[in-house]
Protein backbone atom coordinates (compact mmCIF):
# COMPACT_ATOMS: atom_id res chain seq x y z
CA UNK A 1 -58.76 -72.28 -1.00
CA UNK A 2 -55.67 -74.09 -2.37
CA UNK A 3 -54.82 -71.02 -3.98
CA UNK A 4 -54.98 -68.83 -0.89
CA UNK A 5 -53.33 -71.20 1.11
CA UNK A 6 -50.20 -71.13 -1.58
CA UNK A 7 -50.24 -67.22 -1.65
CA UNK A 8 -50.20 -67.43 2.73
CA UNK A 9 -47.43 -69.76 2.68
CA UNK A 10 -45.17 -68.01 0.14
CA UNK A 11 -45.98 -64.71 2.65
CA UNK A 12 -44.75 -66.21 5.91
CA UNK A 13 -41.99 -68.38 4.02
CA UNK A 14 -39.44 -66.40 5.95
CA UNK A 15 -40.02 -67.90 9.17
CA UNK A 16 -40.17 -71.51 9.47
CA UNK A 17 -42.91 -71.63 12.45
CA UNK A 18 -45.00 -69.84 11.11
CA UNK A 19 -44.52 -71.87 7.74
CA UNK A 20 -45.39 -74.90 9.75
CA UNK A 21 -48.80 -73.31 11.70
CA UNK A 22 -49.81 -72.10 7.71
CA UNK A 23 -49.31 -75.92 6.69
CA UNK A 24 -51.34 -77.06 9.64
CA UNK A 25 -54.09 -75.22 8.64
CA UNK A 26 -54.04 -76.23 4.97
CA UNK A 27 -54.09 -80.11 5.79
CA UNK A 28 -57.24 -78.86 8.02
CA UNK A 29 -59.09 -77.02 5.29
CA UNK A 30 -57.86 -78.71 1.89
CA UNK A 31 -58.94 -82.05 0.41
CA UNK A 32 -57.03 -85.34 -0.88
CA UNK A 33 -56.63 -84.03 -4.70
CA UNK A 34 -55.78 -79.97 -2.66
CA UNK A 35 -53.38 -81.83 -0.36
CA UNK A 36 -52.13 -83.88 -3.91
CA UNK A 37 -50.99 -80.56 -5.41
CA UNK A 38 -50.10 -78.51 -2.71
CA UNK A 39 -47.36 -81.32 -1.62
CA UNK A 40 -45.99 -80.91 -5.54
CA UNK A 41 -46.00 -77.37 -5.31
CA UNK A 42 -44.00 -77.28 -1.97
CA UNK A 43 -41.58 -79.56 -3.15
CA UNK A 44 -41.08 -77.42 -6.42
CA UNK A 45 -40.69 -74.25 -4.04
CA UNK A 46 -40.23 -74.86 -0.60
CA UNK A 47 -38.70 -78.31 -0.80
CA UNK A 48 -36.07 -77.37 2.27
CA UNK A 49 -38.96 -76.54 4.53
CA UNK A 50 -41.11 -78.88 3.12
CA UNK A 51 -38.59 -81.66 4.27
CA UNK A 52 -38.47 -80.04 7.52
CA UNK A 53 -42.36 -80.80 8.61
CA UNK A 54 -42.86 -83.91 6.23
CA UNK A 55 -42.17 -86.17 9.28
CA UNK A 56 -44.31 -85.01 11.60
CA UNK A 57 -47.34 -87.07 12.32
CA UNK A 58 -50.34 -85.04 11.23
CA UNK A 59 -48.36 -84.67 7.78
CA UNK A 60 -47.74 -88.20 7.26
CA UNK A 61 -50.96 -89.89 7.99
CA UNK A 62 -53.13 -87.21 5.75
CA UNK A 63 -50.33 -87.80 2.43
CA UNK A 64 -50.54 -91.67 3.12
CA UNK A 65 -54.33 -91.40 2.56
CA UNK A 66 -53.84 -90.00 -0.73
CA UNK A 67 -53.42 -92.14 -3.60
């Protein structure tokens, strides 16, 4: 799944919204050690939009859980 969800994001990367409704889904449908490595790879790739959506809520409660 952590795969797909990488391969859907890099798709829609063009258009911030839908970015953000892609990444919604992902901290719906991945788990802690997913959510681990899909943070490192959008900071390695996407680190503008990324920083965008870190703040919101949803975001920051799941990645303080980890670790």
């Amino acid at each position: 799944m952590l795969e797909h969800q990488m391969k859907i994001l890099t798709e829609v990367s063009f258009d911030k919204y839908l970015f953000r409704n892609e990444l919604i889904k992902s901290f719906k449908w991945l788990n802690n050690a997913e959510l681990l490595k899909l943070r490192n790879w959008l900071i390695q790739n996407f680190k503008q939009l990324y920083i965008e959506f870190m703040g919101e809520i949803p975001f920051q409660k799941r990645f303080n859980r980890i670790g």
